[in-house]
PDB file of N, CA and C in Angstrom:
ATOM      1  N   UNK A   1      16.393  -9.778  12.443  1.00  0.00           N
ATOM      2  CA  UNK A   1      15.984 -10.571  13.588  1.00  0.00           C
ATOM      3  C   UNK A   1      15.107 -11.728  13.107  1.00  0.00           C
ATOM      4  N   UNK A   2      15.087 -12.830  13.383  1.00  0.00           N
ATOM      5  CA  UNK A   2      14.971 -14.123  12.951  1.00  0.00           C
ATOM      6  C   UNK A   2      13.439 -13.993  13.197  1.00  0.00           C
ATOM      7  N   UNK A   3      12.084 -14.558  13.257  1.00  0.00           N
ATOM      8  CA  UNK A   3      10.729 -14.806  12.873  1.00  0.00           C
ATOM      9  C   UNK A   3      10.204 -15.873  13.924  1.00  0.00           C
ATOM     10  N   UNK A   4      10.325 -15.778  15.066  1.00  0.00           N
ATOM     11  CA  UNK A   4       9.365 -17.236  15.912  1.00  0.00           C
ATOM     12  C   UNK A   4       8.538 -17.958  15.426  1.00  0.00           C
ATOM     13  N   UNK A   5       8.458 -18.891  14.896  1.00  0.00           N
ATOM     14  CA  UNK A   5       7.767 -20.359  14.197  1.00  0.00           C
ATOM     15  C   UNK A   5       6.476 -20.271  15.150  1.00  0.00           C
ATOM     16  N   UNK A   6       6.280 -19.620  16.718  1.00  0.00           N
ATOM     17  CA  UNK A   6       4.625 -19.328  17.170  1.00  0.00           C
ATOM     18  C   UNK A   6       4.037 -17.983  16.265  1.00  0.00           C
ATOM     19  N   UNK A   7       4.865 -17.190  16.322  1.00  0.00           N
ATOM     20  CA  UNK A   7       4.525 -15.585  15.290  1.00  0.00           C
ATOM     21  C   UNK A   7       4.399 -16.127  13.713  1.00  0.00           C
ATOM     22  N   UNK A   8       4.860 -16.677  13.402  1.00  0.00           N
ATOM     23  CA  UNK A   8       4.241 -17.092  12.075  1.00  0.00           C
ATOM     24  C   UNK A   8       2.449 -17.462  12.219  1.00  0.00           C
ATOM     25  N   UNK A   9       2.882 -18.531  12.970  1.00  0.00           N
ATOM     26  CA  UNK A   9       1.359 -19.246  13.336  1.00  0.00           C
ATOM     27  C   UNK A   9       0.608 -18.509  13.555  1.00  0.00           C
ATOM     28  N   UNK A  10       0.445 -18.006  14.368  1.00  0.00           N
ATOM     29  CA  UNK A  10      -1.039 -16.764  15.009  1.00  0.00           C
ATOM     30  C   UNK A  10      -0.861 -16.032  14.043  1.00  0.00           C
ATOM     31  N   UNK A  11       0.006 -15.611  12.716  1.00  0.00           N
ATOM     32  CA  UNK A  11      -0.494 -14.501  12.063  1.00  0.00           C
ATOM     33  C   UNK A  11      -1.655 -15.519  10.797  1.00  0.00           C
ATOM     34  N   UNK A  12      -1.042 -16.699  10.617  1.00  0.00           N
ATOM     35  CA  UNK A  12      -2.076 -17.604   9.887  1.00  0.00           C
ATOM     36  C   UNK A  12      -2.918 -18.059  10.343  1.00  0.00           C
ATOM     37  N   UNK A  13      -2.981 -18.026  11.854  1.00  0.00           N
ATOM     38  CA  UNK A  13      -4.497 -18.327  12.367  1.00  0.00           C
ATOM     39  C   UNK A  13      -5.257 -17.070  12.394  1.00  0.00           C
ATOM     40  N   UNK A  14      -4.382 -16.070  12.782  1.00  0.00           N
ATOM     41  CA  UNK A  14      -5.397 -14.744  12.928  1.00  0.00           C
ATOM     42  C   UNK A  14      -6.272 -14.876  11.450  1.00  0.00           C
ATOM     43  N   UNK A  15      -5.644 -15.198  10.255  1.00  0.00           N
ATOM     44  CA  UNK A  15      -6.453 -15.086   8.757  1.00  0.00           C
ATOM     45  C   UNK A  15      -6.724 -16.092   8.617  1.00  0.00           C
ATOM     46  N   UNK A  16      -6.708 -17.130   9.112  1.00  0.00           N
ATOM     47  CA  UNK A  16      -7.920 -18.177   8.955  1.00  0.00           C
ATOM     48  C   UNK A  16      -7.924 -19.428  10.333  1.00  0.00           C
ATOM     49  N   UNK A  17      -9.035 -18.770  10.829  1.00  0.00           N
ATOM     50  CA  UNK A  17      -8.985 -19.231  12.633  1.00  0.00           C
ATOM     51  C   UNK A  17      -9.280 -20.604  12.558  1.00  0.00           C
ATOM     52  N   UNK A  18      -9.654 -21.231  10.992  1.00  0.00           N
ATOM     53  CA  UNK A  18      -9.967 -23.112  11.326  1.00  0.00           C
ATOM     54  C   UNK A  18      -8.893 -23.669  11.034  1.00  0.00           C
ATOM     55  N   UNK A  19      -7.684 -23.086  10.386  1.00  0.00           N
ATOM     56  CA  UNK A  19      -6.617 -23.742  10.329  1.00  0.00           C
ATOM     57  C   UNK A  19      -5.933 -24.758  10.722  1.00  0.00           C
ATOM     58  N   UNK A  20      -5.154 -25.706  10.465  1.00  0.00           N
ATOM     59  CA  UNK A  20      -4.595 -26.739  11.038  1.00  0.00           C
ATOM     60  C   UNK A  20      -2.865 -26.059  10.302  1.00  0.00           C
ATOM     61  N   UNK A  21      -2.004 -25.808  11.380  1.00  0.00           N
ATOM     62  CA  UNK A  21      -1.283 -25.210  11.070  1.00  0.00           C
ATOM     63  C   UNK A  21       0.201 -26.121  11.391  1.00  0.00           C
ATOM     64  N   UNK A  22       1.096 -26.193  10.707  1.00  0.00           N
ATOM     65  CA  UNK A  22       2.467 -27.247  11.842  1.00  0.00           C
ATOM     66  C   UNK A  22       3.543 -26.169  11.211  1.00  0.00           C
ATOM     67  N   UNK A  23       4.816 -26.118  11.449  1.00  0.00           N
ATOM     68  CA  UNK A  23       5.028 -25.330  11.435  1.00  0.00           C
ATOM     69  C   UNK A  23       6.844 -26.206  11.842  1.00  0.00           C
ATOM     70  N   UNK A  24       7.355 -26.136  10.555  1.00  0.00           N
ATOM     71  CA  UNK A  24       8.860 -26.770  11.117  1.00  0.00           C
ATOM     72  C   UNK A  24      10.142 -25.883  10.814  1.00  0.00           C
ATOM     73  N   UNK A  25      11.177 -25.495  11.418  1.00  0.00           N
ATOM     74  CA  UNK A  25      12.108 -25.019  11.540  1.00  0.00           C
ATOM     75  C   UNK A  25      13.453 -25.748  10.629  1.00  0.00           C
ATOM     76  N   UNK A  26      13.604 -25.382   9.645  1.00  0.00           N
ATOM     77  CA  UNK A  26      14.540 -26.492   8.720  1.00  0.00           C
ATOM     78  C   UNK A  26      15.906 -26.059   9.005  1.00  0.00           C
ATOM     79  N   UNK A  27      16.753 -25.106   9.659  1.00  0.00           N
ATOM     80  CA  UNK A  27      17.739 -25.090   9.745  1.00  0.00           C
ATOM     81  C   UNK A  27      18.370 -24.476  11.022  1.00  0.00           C
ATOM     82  N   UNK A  28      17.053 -24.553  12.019  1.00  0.00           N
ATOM     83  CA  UNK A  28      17.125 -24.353  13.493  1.00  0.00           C
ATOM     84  C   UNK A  28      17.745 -22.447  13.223  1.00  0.00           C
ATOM     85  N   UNK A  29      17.738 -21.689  12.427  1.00  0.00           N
ATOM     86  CA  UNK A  29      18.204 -20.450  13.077  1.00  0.00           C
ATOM     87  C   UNK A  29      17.111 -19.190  12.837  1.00  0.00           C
ATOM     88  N   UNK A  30      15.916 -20.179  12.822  1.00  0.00           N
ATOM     89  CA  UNK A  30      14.498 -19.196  12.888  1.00  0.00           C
ATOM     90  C   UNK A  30      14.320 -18.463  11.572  1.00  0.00           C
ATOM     91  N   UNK A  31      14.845 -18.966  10.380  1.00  0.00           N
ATOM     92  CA  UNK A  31      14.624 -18.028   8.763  1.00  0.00           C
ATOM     93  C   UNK A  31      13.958 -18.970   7.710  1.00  0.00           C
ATOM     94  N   UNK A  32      14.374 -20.261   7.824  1.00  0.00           N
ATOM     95  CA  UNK A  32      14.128 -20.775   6.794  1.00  0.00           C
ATOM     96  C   UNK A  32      12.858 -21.978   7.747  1.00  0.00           C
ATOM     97  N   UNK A  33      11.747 -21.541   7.183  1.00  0.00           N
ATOM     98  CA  UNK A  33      10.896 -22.912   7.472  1.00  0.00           C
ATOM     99  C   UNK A  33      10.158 -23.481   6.481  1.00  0.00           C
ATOM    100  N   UNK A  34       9.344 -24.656   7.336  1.00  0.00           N
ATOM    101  CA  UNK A  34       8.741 -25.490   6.373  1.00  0.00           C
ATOM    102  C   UNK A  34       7.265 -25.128   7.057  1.00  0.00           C
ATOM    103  N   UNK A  35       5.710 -25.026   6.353  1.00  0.00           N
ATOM    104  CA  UNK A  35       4.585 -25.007   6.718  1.00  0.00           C
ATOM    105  C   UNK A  35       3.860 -25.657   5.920  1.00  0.00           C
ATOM    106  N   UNK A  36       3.258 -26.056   6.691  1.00  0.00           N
ATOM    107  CA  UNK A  36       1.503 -27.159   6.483  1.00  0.00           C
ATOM    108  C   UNK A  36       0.646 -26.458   6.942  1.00  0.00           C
ATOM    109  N   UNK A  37      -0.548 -25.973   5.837  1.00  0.00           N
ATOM    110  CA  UNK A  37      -1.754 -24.950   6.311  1.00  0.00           C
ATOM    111  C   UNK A  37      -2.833 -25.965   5.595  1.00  0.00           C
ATOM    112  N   UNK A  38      -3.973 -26.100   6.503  1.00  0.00           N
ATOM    113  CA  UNK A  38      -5.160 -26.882   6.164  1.00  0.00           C
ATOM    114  C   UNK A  38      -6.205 -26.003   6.405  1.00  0.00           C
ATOM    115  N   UNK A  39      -7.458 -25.494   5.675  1.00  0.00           N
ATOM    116  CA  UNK A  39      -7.950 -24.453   5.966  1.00  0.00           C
ATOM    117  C   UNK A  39      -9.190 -24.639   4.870  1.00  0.00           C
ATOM    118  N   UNK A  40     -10.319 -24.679   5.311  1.00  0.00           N
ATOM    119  CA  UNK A  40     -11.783 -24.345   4.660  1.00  0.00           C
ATOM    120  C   UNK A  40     -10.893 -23.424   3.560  1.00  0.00           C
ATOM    121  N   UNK A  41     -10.700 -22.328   3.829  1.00  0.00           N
ATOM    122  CA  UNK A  41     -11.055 -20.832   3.241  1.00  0.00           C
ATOM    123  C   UNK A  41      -9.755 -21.418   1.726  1.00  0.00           C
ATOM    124  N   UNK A  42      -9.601 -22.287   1.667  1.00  0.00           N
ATOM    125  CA  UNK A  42      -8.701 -22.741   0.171  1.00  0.00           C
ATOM    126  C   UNK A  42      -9.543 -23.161  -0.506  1.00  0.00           C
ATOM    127  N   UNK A  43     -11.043 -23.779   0.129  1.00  0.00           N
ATOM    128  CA  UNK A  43     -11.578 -24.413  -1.590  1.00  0.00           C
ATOM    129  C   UNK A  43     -12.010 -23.733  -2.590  1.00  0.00           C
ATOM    130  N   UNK A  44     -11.882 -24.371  -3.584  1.00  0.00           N
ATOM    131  CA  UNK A  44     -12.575 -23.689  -4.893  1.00  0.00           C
ATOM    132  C   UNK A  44     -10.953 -22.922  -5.537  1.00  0.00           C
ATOM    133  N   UNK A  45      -9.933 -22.700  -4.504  1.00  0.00           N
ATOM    134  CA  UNK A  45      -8.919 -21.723  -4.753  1.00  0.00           C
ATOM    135  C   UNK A  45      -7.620 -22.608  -5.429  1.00  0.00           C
ATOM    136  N   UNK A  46      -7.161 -22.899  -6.408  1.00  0.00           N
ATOM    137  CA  UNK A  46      -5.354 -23.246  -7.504  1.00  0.00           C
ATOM    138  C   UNK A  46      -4.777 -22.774  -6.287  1.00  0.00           C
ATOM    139  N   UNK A  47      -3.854 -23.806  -5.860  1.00  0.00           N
ATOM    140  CA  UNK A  47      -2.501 -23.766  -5.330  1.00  0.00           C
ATOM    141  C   UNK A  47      -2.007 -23.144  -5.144  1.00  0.00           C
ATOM    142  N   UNK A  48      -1.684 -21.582  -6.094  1.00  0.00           N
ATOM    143  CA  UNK A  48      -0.775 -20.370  -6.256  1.00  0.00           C
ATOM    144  C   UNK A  48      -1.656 -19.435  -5.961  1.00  0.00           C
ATOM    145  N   UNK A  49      -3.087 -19.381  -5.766  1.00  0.00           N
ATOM    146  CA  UNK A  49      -4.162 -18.540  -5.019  1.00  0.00           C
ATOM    147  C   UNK A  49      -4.061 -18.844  -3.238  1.00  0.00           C
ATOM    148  N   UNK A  50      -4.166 -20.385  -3.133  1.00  0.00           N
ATOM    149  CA  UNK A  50      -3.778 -20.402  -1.683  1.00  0.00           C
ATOM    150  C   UNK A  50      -2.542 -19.967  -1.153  1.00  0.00           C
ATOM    151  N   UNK A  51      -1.702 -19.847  -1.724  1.00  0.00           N
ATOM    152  CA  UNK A  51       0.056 -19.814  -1.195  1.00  0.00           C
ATOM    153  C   UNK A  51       0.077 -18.243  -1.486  1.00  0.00           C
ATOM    154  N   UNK A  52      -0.683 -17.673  -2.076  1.00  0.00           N
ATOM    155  CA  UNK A  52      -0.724 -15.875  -1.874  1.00  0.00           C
ATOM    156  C   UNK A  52      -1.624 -15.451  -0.338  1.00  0.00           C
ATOM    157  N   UNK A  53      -2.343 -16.150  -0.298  1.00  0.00           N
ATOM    158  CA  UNK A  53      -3.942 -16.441   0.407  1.00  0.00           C
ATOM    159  C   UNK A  53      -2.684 -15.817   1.961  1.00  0.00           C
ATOM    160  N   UNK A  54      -1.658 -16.915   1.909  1.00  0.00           N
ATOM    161  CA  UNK A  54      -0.828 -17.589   3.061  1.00  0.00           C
ATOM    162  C   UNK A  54      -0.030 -16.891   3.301  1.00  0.00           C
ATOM    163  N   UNK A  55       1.185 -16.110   2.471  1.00  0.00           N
ATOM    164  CA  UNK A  55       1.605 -14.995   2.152  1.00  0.00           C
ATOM    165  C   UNK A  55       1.126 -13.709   2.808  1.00  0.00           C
ATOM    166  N   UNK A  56      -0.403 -13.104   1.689  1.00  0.00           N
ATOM    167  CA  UNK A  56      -0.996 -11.865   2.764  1.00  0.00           C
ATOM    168  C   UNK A  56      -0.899 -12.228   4.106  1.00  0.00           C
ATOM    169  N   UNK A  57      -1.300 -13.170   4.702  1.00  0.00           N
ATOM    170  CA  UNK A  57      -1.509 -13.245   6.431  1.00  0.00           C
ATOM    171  C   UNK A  57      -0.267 -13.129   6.640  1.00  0.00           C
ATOM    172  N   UNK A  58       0.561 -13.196   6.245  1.00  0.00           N
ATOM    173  CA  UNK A  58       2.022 -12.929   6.600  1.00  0.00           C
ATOM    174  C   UNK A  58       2.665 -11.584   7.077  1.00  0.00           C
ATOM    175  N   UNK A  59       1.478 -10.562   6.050  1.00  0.00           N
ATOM    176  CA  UNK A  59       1.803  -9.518   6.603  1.00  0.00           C
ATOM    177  C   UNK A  59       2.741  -8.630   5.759  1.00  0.00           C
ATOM    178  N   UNK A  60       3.732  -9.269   5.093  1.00  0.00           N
ATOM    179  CA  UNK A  60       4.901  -8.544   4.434  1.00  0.00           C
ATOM    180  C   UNK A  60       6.190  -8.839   4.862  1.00  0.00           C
ATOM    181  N   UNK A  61       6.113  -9.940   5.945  1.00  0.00           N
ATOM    182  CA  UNK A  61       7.104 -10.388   6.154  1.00  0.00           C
ATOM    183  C   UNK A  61       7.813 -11.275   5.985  1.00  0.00           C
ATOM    184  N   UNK A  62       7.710 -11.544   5.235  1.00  0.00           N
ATOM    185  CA  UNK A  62       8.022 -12.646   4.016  1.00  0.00           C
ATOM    186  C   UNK A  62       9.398 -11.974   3.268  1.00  0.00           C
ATOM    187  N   UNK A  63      10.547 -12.578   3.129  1.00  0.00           N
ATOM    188  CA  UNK A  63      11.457 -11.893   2.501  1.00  0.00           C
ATOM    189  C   UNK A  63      12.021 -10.688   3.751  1.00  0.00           C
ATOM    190  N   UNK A  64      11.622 -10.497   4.641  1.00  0.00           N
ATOM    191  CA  UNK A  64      12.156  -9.632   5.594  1.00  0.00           C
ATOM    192  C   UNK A  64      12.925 -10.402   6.823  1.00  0.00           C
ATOM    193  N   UNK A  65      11.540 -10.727   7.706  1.00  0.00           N
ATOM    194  CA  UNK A  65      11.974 -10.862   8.903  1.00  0.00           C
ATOM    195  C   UNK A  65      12.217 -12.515   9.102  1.00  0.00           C
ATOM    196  N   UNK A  66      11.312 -12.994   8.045  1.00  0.00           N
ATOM    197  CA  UNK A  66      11.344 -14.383   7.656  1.00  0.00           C
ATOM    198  C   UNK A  66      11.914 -14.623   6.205  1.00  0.00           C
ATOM    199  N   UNK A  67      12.925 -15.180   6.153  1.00  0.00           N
ATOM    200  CA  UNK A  67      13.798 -15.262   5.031  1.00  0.00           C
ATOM    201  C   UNK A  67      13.250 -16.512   3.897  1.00  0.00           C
ATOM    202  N   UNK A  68      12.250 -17.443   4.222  1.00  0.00           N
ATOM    203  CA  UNK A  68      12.116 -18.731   3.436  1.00  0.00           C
ATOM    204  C   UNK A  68      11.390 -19.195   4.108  1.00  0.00           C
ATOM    205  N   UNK A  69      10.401 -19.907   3.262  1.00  0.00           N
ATOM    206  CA  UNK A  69       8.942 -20.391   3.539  1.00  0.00           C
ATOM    207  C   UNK A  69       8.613 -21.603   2.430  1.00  0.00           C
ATOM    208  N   UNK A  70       8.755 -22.605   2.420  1.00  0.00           N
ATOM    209  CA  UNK A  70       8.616 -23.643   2.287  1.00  0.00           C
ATOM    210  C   UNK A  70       7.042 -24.429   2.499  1.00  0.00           C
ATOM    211  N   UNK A  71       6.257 -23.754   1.838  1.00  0.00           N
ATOM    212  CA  UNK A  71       4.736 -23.580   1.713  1.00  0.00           C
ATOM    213  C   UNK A  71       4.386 -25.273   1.348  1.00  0.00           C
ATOM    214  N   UNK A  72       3.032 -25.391   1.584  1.00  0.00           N
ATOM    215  CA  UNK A  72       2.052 -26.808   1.687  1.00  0.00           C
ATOM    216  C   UNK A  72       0.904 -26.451   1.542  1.00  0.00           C
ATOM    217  N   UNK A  73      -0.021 -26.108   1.119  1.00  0.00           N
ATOM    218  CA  UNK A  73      -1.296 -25.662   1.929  1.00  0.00           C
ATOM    219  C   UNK A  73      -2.318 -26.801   0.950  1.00  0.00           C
ATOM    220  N   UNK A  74      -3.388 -26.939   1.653  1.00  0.00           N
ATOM    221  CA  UNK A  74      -4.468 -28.433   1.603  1.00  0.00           C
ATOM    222  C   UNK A  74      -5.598 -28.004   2.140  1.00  0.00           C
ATOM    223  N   UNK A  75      -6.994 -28.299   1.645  1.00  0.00           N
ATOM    224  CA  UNK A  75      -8.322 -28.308   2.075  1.00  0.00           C
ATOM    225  C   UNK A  75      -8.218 -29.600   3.241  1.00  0.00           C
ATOM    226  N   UNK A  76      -9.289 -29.475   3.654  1.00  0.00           N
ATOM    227  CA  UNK A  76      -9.659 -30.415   4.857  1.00  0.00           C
ATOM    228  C   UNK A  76      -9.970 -31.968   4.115  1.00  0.00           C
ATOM    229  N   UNK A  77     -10.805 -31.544   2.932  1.00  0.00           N
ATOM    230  CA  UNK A  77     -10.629 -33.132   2.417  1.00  0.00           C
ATOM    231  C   UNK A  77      -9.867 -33.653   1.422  1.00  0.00           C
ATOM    232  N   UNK A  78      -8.892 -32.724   0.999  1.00  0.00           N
ATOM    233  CA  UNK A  78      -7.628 -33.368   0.406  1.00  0.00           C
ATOM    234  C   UNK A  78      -7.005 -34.326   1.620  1.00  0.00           C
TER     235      UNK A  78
END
């Protein structure tokens, strides 16, 4: 069953509530998206620390219910 592009979101806001989150649908059938996460809780953190960071809030559904994730993630003053 395909992943709602809002259920993604609230599970990355639930783990980091200052987020600036967008959230695009790349092949309209709810599996494969694209995300932009802006978030305090990345500084100090390498690229591949935030995109795990982004991942856990995911839950485990990553590779399941959501097939492809097309990750971004950025501090507030990048």
């Amino acid at each position: 069953m395909p992943m709602p592009a809002e259920e993604i979101e609230r599970l990355i806001k639930e783990a980091f509530p200052d987020a600036v989150v967008e959230i695009q649908d790349l092949a309209g059938d709810g599996d494969h998206y694209a995300a932009k996460v802006i978030s305090k809780a990345f500084e100090g953190k390498s690229r591949v620390q935030q995109h795990q960071m982004v991942y856990a809030a995911l839950q485990g559904k990553m590779g399941g219910e959501l097939h492809a994730l097309a990750l971004q993630t950025a501090t507030p003053e990048e």
